[in-house]
C-alpha atoms as a PDB file:
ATOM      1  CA  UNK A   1     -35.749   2.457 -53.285  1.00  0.00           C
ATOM      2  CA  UNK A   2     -37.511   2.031 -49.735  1.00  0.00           C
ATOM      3  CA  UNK A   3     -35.097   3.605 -47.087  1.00  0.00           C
ATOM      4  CA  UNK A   4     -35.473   0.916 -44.260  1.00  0.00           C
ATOM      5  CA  UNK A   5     -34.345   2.838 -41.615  1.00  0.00           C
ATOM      6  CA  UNK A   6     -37.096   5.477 -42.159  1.00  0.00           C
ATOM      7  CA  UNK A   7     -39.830   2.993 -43.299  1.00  0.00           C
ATOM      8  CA  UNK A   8     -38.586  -0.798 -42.560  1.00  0.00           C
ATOM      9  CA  UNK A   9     -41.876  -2.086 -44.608  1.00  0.00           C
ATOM     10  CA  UNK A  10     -41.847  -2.705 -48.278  1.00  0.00           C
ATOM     11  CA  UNK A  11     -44.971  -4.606 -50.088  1.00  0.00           C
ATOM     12  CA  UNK A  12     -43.615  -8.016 -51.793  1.00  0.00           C
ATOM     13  CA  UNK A  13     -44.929 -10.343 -54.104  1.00  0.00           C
ATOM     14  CA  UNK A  14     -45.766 -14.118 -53.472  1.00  0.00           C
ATOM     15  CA  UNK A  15     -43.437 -14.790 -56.280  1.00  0.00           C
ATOM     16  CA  UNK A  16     -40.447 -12.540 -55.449  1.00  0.00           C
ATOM     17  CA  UNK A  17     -37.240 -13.370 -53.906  1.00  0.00           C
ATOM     18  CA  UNK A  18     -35.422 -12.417 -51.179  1.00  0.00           C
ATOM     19  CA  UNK A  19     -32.027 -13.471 -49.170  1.00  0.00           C
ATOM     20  CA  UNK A  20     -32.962 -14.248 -45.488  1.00  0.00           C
ATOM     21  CA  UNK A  21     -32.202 -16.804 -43.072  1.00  0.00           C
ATOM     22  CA  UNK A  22     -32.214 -17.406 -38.888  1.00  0.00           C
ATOM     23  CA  UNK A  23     -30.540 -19.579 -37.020  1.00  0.00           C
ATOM     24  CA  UNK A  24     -28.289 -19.848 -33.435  1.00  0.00           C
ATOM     25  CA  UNK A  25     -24.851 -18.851 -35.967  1.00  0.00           C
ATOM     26  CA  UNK A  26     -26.665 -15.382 -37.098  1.00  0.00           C
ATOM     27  CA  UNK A  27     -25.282 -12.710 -34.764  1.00  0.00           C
ATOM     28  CA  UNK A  28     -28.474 -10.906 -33.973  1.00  0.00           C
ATOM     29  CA  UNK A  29     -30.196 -14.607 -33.178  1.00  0.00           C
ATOM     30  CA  UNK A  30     -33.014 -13.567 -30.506  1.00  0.00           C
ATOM     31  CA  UNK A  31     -32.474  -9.765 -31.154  1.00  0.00           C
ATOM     32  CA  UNK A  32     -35.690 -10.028 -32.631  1.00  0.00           C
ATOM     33  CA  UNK A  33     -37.288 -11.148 -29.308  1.00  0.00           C
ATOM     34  CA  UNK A  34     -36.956  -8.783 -27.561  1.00  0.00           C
ATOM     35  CA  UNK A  35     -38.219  -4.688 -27.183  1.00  0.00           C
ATOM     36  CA  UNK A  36     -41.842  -5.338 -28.944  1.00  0.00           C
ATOM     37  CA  UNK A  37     -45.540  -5.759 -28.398  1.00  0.00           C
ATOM     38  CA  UNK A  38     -45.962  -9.477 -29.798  1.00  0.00           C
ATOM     39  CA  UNK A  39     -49.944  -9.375 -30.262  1.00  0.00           C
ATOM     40  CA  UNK A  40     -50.887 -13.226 -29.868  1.00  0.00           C
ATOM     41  CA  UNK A  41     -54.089 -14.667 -32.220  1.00  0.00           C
ATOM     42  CA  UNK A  42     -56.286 -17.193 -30.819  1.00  0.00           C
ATOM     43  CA  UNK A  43     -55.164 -19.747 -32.454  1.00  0.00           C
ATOM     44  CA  UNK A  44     -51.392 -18.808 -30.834  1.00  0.00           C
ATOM     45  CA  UNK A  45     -52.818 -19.309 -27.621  1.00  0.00           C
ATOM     46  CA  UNK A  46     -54.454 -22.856 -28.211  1.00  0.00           C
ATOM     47  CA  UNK A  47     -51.391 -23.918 -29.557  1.00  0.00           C
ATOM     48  CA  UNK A  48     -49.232 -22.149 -26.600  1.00  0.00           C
ATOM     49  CA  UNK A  49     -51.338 -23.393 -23.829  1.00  0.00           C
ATOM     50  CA  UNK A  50     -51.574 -27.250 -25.247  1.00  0.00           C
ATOM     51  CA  UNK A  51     -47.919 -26.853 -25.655  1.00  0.00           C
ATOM     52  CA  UNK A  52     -47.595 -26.043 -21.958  1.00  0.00           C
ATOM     53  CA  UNK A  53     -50.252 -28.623 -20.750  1.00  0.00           C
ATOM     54  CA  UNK A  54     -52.099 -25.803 -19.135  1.00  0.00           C
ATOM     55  CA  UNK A  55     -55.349 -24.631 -18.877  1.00  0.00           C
ATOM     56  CA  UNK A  56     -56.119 -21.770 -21.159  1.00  0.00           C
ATOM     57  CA  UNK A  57     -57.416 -19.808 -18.276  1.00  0.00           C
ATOM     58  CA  UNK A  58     -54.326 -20.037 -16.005  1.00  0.00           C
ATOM     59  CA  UNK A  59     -52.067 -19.275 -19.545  1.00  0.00           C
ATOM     60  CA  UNK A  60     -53.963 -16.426 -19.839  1.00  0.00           C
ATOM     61  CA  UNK A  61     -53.248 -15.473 -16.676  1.00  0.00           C
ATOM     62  CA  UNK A  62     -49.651 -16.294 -16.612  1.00  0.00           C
ATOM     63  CA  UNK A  63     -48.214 -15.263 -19.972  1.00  0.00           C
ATOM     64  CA  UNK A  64     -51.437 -12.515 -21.713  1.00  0.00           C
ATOM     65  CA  UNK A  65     -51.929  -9.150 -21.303  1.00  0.00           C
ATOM     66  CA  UNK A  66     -55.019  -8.162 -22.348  1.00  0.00           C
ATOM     67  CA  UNK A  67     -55.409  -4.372 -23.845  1.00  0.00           C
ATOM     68  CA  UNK A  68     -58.791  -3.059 -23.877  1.00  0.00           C
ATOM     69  CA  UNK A  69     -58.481   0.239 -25.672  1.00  0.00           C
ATOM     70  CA  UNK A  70     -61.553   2.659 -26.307  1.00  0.00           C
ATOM     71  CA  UNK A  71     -60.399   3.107 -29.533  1.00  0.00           C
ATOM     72  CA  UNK A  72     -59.633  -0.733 -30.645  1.00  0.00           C
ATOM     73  CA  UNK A  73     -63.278  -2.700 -31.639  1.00  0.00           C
ATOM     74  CA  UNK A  74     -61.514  -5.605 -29.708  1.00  0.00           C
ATOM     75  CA  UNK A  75     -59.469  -5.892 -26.958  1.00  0.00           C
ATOM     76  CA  UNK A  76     -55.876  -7.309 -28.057  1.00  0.00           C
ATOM     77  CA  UNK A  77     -54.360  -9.763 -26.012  1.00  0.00           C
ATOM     78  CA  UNK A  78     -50.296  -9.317 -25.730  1.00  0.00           C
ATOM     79  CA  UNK A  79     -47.583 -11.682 -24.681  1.00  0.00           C
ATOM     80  CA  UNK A  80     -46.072 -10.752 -21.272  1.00  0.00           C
ATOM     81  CA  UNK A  81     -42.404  -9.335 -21.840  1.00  0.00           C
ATOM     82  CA  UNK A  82     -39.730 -10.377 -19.023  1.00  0.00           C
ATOM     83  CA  UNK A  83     -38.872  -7.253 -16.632  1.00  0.00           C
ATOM     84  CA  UNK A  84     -34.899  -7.701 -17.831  1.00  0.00           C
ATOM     85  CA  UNK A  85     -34.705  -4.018 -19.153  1.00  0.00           C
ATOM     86  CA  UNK A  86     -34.952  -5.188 -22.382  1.00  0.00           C
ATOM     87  CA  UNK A  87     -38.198  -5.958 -22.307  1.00  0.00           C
ATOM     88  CA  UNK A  88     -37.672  -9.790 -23.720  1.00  0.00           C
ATOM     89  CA  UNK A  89     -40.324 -12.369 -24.637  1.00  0.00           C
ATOM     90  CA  UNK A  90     -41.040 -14.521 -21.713  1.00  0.00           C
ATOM     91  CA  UNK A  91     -39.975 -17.548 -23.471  1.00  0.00           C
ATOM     92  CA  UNK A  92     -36.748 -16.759 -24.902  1.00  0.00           C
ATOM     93  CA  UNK A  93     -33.892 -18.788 -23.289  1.00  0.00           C
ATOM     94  CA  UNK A  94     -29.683 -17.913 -24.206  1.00  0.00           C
ATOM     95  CA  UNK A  95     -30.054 -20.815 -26.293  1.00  0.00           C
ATOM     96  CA  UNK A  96     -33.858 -19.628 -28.380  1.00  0.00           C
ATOM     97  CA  UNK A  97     -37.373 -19.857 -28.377  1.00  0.00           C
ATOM     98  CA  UNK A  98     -38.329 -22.500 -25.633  1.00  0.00           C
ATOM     99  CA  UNK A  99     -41.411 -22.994 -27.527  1.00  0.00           C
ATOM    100  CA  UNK A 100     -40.604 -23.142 -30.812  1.00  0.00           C
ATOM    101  CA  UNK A 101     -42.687 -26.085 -31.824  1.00  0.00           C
ATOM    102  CA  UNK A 102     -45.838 -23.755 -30.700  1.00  0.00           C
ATOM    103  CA  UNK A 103     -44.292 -19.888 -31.401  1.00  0.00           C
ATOM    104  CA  UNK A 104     -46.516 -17.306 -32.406  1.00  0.00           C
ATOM    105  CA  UNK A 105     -47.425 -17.093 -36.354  1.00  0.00           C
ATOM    106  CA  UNK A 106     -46.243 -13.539 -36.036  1.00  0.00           C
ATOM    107  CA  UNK A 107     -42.650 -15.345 -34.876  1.00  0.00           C
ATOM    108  CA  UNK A 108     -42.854 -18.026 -37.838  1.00  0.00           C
ATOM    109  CA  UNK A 109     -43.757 -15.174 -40.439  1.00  0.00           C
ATOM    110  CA  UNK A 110     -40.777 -12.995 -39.600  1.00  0.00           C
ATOM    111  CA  UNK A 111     -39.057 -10.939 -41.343  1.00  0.00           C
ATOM    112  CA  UNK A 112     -42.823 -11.499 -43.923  1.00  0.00           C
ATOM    113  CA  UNK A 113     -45.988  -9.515 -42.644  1.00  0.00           C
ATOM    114  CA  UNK A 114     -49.470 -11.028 -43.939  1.00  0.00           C
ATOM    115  CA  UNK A 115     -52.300  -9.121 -44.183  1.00  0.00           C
ATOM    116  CA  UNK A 116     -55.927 -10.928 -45.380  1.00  0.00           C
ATOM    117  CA  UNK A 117     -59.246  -9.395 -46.225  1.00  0.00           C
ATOM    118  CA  UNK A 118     -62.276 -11.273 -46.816  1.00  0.00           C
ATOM    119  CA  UNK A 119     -64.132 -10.788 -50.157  1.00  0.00           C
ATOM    120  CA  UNK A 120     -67.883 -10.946 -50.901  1.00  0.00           C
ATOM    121  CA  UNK A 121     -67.444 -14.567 -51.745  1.00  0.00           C
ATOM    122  CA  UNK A 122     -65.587 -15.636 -48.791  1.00  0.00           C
ATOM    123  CA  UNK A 123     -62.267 -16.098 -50.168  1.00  0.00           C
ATOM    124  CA  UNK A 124     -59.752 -14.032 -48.807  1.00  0.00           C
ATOM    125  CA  UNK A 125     -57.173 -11.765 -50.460  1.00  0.00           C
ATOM    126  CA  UNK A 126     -53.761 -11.869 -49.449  1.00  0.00           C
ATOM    127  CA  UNK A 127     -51.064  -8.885 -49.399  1.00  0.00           C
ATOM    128  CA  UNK A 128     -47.391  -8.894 -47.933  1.00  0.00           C
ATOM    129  CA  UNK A 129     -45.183  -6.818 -46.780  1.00  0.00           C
ATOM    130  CA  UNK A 130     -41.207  -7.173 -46.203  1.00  0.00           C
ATOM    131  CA  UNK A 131     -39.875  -6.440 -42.579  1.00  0.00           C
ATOM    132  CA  UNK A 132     -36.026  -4.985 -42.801  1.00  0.00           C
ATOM    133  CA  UNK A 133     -35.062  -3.835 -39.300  1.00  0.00           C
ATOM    134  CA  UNK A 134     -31.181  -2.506 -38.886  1.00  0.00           C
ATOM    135  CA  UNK A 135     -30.636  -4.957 -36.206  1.00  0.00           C
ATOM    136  CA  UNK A 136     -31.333  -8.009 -38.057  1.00  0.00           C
ATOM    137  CA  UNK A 137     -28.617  -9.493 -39.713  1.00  0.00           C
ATOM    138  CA  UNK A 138     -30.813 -12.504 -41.092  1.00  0.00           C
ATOM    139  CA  UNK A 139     -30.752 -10.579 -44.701  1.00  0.00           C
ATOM    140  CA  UNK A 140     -26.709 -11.327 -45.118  1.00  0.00           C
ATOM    141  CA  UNK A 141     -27.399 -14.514 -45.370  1.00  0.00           C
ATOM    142  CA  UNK A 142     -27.386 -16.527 -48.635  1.00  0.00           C
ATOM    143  CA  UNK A 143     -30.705 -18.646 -48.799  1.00  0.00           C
ATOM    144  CA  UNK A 144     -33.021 -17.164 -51.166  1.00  0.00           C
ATOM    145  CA  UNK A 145     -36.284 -17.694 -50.418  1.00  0.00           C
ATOM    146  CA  UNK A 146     -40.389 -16.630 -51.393  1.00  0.00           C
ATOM    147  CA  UNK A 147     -43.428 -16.179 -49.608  1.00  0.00           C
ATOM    148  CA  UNK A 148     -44.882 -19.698 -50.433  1.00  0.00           C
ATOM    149  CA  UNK A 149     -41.863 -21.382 -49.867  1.00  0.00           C
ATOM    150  CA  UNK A 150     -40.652 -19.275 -46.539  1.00  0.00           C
ATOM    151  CA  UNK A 151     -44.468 -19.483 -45.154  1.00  0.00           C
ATOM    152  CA  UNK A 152     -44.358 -23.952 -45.661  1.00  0.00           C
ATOM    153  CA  UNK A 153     -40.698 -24.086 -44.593  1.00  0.00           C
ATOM    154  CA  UNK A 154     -42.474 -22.271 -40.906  1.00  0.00           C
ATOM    155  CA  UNK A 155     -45.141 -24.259 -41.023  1.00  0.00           C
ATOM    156  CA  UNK A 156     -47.643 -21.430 -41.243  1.00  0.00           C
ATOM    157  CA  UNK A 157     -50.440 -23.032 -43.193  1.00  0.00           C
ATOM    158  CA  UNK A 158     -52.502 -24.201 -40.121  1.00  0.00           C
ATOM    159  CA  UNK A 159     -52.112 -20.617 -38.407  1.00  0.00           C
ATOM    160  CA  UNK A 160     -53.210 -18.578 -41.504  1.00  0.00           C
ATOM    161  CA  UNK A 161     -55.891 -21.488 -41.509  1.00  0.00           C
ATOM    162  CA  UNK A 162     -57.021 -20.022 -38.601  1.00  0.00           C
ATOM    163  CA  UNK A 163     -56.884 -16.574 -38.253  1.00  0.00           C
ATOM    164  CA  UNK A 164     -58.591 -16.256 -41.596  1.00  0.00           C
ATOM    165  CA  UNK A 165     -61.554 -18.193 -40.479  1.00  0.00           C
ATOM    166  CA  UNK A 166     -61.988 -15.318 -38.053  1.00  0.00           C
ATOM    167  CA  UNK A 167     -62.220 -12.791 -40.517  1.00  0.00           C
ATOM    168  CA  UNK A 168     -65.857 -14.000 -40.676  1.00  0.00           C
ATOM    169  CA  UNK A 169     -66.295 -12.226 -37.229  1.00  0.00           C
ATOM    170  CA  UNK A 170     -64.002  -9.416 -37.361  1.00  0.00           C
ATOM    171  CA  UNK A 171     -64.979  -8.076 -40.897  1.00  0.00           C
ATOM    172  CA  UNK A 172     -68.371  -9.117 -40.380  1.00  0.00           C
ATOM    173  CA  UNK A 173     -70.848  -6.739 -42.920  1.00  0.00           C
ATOM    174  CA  UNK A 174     -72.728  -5.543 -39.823  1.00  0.00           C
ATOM    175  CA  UNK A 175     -69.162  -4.094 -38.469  1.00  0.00           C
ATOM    176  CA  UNK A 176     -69.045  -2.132 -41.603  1.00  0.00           C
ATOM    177  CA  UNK A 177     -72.243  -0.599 -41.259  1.00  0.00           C
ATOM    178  CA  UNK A 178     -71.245   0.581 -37.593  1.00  0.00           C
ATOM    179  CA  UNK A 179     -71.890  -2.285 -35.066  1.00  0.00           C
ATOM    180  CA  UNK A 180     -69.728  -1.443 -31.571  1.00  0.00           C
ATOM    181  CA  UNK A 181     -69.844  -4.450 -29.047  1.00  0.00           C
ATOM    182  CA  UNK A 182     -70.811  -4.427 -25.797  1.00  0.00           C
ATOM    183  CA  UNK A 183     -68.636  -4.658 -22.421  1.00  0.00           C
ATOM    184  CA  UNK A 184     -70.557  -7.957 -22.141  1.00  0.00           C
ATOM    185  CA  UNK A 185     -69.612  -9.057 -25.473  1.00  0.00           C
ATOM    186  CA  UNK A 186     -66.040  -7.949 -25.162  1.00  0.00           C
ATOM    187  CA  UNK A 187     -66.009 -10.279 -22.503  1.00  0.00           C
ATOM    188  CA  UNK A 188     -67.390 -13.231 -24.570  1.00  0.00           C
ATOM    189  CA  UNK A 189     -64.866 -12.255 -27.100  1.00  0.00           C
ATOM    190  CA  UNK A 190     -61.971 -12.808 -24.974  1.00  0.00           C
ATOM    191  CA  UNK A 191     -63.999 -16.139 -23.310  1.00  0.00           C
ATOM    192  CA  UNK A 192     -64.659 -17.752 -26.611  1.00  0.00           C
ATOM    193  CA  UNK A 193     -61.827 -17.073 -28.296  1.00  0.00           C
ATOM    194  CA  UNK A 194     -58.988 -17.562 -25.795  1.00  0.00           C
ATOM    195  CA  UNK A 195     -60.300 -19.004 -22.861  1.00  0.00           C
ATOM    196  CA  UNK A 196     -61.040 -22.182 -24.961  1.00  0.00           C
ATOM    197  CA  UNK A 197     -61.099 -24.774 -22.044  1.00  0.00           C
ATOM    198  CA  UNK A 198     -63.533 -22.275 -20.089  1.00  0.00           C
ATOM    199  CA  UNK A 199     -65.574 -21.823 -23.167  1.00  0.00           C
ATOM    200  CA  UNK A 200     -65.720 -25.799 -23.774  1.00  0.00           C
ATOM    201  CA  UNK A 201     -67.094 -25.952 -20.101  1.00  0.00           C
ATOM    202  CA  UNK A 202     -69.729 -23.321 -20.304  1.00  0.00           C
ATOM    203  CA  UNK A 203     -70.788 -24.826 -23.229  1.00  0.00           C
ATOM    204  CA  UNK A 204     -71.247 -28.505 -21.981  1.00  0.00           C
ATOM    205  CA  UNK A 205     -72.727 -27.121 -19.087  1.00  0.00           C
ATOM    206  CA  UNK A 206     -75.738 -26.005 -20.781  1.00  0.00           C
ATOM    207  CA  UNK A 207     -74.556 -21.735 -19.938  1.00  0.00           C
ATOM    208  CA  UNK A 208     -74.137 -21.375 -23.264  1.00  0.00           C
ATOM    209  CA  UNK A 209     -75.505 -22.845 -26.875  1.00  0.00           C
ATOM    210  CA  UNK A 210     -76.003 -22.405 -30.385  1.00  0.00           C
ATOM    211  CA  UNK A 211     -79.591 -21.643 -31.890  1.00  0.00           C
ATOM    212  CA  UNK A 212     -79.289 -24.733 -33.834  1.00  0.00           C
ATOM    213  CA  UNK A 213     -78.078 -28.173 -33.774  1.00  0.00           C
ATOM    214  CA  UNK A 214     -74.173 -28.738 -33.210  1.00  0.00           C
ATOM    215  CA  UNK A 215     -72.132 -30.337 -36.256  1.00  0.00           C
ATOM    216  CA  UNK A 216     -69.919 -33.549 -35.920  1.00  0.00           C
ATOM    217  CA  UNK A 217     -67.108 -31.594 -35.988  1.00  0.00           C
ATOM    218  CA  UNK A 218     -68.334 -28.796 -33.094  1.00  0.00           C
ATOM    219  CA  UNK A 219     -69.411 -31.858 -31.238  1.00  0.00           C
ATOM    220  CA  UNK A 220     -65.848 -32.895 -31.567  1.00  0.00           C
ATOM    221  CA  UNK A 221     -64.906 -29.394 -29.935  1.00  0.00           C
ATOM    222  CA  UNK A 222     -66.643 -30.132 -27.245  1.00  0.00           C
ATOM    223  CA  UNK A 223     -65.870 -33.443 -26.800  1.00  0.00           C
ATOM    224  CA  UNK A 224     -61.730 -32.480 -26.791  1.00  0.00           C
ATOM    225  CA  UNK A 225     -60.250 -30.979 -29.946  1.00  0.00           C
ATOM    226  CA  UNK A 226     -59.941 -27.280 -29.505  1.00  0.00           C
ATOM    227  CA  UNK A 227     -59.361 -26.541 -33.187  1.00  0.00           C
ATOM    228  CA  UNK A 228     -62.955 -27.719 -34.160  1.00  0.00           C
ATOM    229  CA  UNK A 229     -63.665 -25.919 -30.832  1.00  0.00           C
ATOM    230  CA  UNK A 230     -62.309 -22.541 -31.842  1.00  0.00           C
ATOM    231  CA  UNK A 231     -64.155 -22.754 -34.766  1.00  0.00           C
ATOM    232  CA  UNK A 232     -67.274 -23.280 -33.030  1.00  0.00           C
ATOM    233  CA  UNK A 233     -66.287 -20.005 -30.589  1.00  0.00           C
ATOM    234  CA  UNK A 234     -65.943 -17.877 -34.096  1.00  0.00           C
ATOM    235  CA  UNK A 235     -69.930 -19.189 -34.745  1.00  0.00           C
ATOM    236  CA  UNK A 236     -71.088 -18.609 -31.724  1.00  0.00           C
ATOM    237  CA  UNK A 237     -69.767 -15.224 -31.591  1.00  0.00           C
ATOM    238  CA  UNK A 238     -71.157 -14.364 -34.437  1.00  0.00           C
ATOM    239  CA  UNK A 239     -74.658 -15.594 -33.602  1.00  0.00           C
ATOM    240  CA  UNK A 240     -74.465 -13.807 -30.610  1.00  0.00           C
ATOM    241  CA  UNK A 241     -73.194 -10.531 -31.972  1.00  0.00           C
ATOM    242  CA  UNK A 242     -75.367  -9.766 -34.970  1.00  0.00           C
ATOM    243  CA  UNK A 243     -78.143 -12.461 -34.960  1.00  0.00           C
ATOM    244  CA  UNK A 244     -81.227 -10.178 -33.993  1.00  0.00           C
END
C-alpha cells in the first residue's frame, strides 16, 4: 500500500473506482487553491481570457508568470498567486473559484493527474495517476467515481482535446533527436500559443504566414474563433521550428 504522506501519487486505472467528491460543505473546500505552482496550458488561457473579455496580451500580463528556465525546453507560464501569505490563486473568492466555468484543466482534473504521449501513429496513450494530499478531505466523501466518468462530469474532454493536439509540437521526432529552440523561437512559442489575439493580428497583418494555403477552419481562426486559431499556432510552430 502507497503511503500518501510520503508519496501522495498512486497510478489508477480508467476503470477503477474511487470515493471523492468537492463541494462548498467539504471542510477543506478551496484548501486546494492555495500554496502551489498552477502551470496554465494554452488552451487554459484562451478559455481564461475569453472568460474575462480581455485581450490575451493584457491577461498575460495581469494574471501569467512566465518561467523561462535553462533547463526547461519551454518556458512555462504560471498563474499569479495572491500575496495573502498563503500564496492563494488569484481567483479564489470565500465563496470558490470565480471562474469556474473557465478553471484550469489541472483544477477540473483534481484529485486525477493525466499524463499523454503521442505514438508513431498519432494516437495518444493515456496514463493516470491518483492525487491523495492530507489536507483534502474530498476522499471521505461517499460518491464513487472513475476516470471516464469524473473527467465528463468536469467537462474535461475539450481541454484534453487540446493539449493533446500539442503533443505534435512538444514531442515532435526532431526534439528527440536533440533540437533546442532558439531565444527567438521561445518567443514565438509564448506569442503563438498564448498571446492568441496578438498572434491572430500578426498573422492578418501579413508579419507572419504559413508556407501553404490556409484551411477553412484556420481561416476561421483568423477570422474570430481562437480554438481553430490555436490550432493553427501549433502548425505554424511547427513549420517554423523544424521545417528546413
Amino acid at each position: 500500500m502507497t503511503d500518501s504522506l510520503t508519496n501522495p501519487y498512486r497510478p489508477i486505472s480508467p476503470d477503477e473506482k474511487f470515493a471523492f467528491c468537492c463541494h462548498p460543505g467539504v471542510p477543506c473546500f478551496t484548501e486546494c487553491c492555495r500554496e502551489l505552482d498552477l502551470a496554465l496550458t494554452p488552451y487554459d488561457v484562451l478559455r481564461l481570457k475569453n472568460g474575462r473579455k480581455t485581450h490575451s496580451g493584457r491577461f498575460l500580463e495581469q494574471y501569467v508568470i512566465i518561467e523561462w528556465d535553462e533547463q526547461q525546453l519551454f518556458p512555462t507560464c504560471y498563474l499569479t498567486m495572491v500575496d495573502d501569505g498563503r500564496a492563494s490563486c488569484v481567483f479564489v473568492k470565500e465563496q470558490g473559484c470565480s471562474v469556474y466555468q473557465d478553471r484550469p484543466s489541472s483544477c477540473r482534473a483534481y484529485p486525477v493527474g493525466r499524463g499523454a504521449a503521442r505514438k508513431s501513429d498519432g494516437s495518444i496513450e493515456e496514463s493516470f495517476v491518483l492525487l491523495r494530499e492530507p489536507h483534502c478531505q474530498g476522499f471521505a466523501e461517499q460518491q464513487q467515481q472513475d476516470v471516464g466518468s469524473y473527467f465528463t462530469d468536469q467537462e474535461l474532454a475539450s481541454y484534453n482535446r487540446f493539449n493533446d493536439a500539442l503533443l505534435a509540437l512538444l514531442q515532435h521526432e526532431q526534439i528527440q533527436q536533440g533540437f533546442r529552440p532558439s531565444r527567438e523561437q521561445l518567443d514565438q512559442y509564448i506569442l503563438a500559443l498564448y498571446n492568441l489575439d496578438m498572434f491572430r493580428q500578426e498573422m492578418a497583418d501579413g508579419r507572419l504566414s504559413m508556407q501553404r494555403p490556409l484551411t477553412a477552419s484556420e481561416l476561421q481562426g483568423l477570422a474570430g474563433d481562437d480554438e481553430q486559431l490555436l490550432l493553427l499556432g501549433i502548425q505554424w510552430l511547427i513549420q517554423e521550428f523544424f521545417s528546413a
